[in-house]
C-alpha atoms as a PDB file:
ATOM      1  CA  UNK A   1       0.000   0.000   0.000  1.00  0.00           C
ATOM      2  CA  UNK A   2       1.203   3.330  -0.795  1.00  0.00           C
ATOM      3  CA  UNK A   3      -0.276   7.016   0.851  1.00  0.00           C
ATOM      4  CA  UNK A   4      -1.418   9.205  -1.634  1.00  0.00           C
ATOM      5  CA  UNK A   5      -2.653  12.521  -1.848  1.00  0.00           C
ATOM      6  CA  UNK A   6      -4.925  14.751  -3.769  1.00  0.00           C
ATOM      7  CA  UNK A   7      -2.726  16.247  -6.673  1.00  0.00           C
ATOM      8  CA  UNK A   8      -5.815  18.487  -8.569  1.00  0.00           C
ATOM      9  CA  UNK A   9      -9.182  17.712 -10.013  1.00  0.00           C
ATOM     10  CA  UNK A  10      -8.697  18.667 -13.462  1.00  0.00           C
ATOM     11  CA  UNK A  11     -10.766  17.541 -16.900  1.00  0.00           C
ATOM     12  CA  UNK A  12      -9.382  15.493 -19.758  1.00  0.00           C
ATOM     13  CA  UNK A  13      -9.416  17.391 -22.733  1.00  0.00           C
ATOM     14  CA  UNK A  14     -11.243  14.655 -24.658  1.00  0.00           C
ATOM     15  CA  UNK A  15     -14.211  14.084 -23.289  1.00  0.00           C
ATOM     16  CA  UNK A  16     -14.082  17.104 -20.439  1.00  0.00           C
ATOM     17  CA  UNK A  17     -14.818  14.022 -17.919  1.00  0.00           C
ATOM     18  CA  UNK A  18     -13.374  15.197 -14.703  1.00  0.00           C
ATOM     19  CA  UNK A  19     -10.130  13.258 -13.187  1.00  0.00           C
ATOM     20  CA  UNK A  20      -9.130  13.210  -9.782  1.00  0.00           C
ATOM     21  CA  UNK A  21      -5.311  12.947  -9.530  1.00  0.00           C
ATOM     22  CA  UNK A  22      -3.652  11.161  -6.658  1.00  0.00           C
ATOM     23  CA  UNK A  23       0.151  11.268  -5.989  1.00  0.00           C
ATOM     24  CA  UNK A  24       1.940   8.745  -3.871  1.00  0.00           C
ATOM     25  CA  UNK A  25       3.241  10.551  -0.639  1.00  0.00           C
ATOM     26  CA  UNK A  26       7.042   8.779  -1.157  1.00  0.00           C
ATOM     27  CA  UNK A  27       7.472   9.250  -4.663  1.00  0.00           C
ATOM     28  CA  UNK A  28       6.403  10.462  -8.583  1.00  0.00           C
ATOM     29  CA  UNK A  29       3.679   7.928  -9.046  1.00  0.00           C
ATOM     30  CA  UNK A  30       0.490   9.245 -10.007  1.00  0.00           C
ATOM     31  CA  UNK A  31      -3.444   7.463 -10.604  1.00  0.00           C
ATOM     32  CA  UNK A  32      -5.759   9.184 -12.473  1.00  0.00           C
ATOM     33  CA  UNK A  33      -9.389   8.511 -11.831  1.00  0.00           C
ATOM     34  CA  UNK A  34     -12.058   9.447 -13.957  1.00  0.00           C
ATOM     35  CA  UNK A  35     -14.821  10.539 -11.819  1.00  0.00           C
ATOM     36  CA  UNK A  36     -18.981  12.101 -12.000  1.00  0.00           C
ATOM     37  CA  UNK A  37     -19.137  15.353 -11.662  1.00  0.00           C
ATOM     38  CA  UNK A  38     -21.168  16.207  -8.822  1.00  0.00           C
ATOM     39  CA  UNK A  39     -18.197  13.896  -6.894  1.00  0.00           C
ATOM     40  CA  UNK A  40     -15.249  16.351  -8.929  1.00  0.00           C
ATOM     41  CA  UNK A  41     -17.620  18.977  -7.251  1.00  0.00           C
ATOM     42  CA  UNK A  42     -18.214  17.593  -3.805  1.00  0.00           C
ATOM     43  CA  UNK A  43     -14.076  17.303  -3.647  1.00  0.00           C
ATOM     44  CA  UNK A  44     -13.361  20.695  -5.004  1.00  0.00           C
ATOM     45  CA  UNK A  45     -15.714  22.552  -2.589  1.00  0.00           C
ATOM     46  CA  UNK A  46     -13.908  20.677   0.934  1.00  0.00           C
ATOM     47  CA  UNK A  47     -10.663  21.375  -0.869  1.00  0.00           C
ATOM     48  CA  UNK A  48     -10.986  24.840  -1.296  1.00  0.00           C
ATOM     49  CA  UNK A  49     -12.980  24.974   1.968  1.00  0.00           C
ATOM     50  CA  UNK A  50     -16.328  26.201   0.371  1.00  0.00           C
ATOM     51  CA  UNK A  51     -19.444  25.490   2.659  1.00  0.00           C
ATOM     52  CA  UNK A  52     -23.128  24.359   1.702  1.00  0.00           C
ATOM     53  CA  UNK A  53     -25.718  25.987   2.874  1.00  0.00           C
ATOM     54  CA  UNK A  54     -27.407  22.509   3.380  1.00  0.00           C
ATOM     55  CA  UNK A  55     -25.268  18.904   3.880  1.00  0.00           C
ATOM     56  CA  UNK A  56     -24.559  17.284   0.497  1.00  0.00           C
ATOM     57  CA  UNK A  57     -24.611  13.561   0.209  1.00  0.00           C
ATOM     58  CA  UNK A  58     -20.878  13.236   1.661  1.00  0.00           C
ATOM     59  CA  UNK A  59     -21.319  15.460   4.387  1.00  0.00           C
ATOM     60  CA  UNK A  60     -24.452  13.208   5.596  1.00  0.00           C
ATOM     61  CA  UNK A  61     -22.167  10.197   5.293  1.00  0.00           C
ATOM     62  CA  UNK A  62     -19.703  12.234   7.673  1.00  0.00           C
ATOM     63  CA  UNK A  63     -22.510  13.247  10.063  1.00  0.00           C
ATOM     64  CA  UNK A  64     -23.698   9.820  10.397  1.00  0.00           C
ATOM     65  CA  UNK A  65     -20.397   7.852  10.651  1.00  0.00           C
ATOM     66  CA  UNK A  66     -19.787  10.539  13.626  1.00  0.00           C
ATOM     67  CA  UNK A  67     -23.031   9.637  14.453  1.00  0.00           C
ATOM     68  CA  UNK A  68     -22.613   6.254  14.980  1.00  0.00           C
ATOM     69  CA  UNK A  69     -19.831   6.933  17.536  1.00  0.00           C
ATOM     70  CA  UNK A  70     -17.146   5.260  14.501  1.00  0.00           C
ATOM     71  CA  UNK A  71     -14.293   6.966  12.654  1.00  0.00           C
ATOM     72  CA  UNK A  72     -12.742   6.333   9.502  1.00  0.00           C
ATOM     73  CA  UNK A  73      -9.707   5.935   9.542  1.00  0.00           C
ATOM     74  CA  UNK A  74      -8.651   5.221   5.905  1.00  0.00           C
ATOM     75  CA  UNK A  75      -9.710   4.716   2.152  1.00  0.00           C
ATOM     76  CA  UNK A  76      -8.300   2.631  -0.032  1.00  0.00           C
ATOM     77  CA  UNK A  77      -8.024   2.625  -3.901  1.00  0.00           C
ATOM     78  CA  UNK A  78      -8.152  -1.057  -4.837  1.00  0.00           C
ATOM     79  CA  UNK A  79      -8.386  -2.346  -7.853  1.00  0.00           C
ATOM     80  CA  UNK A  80      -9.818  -1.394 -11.471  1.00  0.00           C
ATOM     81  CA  UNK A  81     -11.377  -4.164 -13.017  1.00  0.00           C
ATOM     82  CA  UNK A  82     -13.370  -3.552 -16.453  1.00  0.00           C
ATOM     83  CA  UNK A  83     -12.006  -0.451 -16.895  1.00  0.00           C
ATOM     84  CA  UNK A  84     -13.634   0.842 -13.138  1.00  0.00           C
ATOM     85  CA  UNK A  85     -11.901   1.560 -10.035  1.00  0.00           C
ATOM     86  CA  UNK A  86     -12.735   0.028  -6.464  1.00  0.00           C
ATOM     87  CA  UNK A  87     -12.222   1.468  -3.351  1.00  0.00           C
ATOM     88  CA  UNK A  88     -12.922   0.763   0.781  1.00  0.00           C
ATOM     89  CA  UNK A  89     -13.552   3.055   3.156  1.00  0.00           C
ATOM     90  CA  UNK A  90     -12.172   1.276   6.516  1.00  0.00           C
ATOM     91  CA  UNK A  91     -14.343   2.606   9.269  1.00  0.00           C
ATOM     92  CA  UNK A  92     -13.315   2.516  13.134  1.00  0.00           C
ATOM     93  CA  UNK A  93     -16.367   1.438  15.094  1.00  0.00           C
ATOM     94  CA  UNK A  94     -17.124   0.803  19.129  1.00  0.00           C
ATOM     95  CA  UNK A  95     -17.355  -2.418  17.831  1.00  0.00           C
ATOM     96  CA  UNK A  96     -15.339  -5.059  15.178  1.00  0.00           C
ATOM     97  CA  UNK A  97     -14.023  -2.443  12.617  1.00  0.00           C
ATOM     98  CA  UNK A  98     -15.818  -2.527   9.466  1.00  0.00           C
ATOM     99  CA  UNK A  99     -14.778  -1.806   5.690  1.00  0.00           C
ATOM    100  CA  UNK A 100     -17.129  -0.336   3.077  1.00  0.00           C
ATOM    101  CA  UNK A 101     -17.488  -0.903  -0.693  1.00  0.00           C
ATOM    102  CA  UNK A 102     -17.498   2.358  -2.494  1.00  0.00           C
ATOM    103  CA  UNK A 103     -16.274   4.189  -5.667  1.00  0.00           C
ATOM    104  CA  UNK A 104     -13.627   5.294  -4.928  1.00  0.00           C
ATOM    105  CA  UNK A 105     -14.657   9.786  -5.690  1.00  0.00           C
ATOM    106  CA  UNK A 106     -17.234   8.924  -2.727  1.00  0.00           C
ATOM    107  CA  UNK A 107     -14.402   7.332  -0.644  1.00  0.00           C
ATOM    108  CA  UNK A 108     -12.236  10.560  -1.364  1.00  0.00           C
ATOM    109  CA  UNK A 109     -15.292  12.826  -0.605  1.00  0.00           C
ATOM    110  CA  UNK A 110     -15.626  11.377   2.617  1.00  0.00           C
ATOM    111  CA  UNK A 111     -11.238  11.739   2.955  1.00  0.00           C
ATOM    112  CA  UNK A 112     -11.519  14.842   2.703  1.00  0.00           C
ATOM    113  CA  UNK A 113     -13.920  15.690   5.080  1.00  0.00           C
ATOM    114  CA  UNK A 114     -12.499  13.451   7.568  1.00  0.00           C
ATOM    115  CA  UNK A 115      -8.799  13.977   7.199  1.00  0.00           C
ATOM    116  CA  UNK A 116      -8.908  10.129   6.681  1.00  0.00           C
ATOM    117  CA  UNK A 117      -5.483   8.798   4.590  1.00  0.00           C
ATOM    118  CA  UNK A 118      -5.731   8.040   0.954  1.00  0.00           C
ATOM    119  CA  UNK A 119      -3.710   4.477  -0.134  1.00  0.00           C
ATOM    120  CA  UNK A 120      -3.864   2.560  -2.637  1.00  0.00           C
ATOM    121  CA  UNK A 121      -2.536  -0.671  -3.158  1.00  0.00           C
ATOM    122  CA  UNK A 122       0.495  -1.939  -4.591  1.00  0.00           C
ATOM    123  CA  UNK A 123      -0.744  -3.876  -7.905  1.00  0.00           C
ATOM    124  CA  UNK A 124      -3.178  -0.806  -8.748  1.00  0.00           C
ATOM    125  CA  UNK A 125      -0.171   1.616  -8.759  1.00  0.00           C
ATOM    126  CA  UNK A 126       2.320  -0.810 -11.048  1.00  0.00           C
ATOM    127  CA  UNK A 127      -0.610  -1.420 -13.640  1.00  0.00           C
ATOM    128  CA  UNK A 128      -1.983   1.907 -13.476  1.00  0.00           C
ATOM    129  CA  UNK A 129       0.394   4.453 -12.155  1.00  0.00           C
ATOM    130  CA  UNK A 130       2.211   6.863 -14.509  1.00  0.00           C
ATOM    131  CA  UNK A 131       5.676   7.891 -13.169  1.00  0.00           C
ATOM    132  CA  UNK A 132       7.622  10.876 -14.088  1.00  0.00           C
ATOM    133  CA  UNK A 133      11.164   9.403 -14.351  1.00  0.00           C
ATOM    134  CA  UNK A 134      12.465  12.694 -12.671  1.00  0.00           C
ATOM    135  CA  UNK A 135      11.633  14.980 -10.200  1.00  0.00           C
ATOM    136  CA  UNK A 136       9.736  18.280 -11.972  1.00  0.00           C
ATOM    137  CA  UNK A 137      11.717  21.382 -11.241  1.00  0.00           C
ATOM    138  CA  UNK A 138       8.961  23.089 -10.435  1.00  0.00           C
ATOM    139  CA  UNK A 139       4.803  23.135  -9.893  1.00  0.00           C
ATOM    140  CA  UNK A 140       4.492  25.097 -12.999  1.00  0.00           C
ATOM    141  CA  UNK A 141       6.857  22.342 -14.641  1.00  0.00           C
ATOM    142  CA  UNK A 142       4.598  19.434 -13.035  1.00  0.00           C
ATOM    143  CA  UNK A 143       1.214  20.772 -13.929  1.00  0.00           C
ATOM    144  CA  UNK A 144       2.404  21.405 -17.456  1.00  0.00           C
ATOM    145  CA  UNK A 145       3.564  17.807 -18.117  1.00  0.00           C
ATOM    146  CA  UNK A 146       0.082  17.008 -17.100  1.00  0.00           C
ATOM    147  CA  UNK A 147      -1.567  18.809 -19.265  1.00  0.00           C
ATOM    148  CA  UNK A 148       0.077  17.496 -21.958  1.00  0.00           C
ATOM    149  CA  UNK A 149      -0.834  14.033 -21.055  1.00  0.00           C
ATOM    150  CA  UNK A 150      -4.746  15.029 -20.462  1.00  0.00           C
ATOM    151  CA  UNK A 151      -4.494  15.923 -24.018  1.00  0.00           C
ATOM    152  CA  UNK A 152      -3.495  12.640 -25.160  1.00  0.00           C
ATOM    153  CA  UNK A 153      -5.233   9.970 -22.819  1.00  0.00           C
ATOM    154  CA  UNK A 154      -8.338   8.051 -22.685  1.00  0.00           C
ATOM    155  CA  UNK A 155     -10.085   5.966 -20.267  1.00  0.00           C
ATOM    156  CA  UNK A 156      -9.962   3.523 -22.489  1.00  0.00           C
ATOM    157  CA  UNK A 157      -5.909   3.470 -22.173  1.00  0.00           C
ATOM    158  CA  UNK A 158      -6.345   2.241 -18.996  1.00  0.00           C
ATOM    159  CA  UNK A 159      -8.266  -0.814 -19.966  1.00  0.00           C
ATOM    160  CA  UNK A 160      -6.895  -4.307 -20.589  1.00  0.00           C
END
């Protein structure tokens, strides 16, 4: 398992899906995710610390885990299979600690309302990651190189 964290929520130029970019913690692996976009939303608001006037569907989830007297303490990007992604969310609970099927833009809409960890496993990053081979110079260096592959890729590259 590796920690990642929330690089951007950007839009491939293709198909103006929105992708959620995750970037391992220890190095210059990155997942893309193509995700909905009321999820692209939900993330982007927390991120940028926006507030509802009313709770949106991630920030009842919150409310209720809290609720419930349990925590979660991590989500986990699993596996894509069929060209989708599968994540957990791992919930603490009074009780035998549970873990959650979810897509994985609902498991990083709850993250990030929680301060919960982001991982994802081991055989997702080697068959899906894309590495840089070097470190960018800069952000503006990183978020160009980026671009450039938005402009070229497809989900379908990502399929078997």
């Amino acid at each position: 398992m590796h920690e990642m964290v929330i690089y951007g929520v950007s839009f491939d130029m293709v198909g103006k899906q929105p992708i959620v970019l995750l970037k391992t913690v220890d190095g210059n692996r990155f997942l893309p995710i193509w995700i909905g976009h009321a999820e692209a939303s939900a993330i982007l608001m927390k991120l940028q610390g926006t507030e509802s006037p009313r709770p949106m569907t991630h920030d009842l989830i919150t409310e209720m885990v809290d609720g419930l007297q349990a925590e979660v303490s991590r989500v986990t990007v699993t596996e894509m299979r069929d060209n989708t992604f599968y994540a957990l969310i791992h919930l603490r609970t009074p009780g035998p600690d549970v873990e959650i099927d979810s897509r994985p833009s609902d498991a990083i809409a709850v993250a990030v309302r929680t301060g919960a960890p982001i991982f994802a496993s081991d055989d997702l990053l080697d068959e899906n990651a894309i590495e840089f081979e070097h470190e960018p110079e800069d952000d503006e260096d990183m978020v160009e190189k980026f671009k450039e592959f938005l402009d070229q890729v497809t989900p379908e590259d990502f399929a078997d």
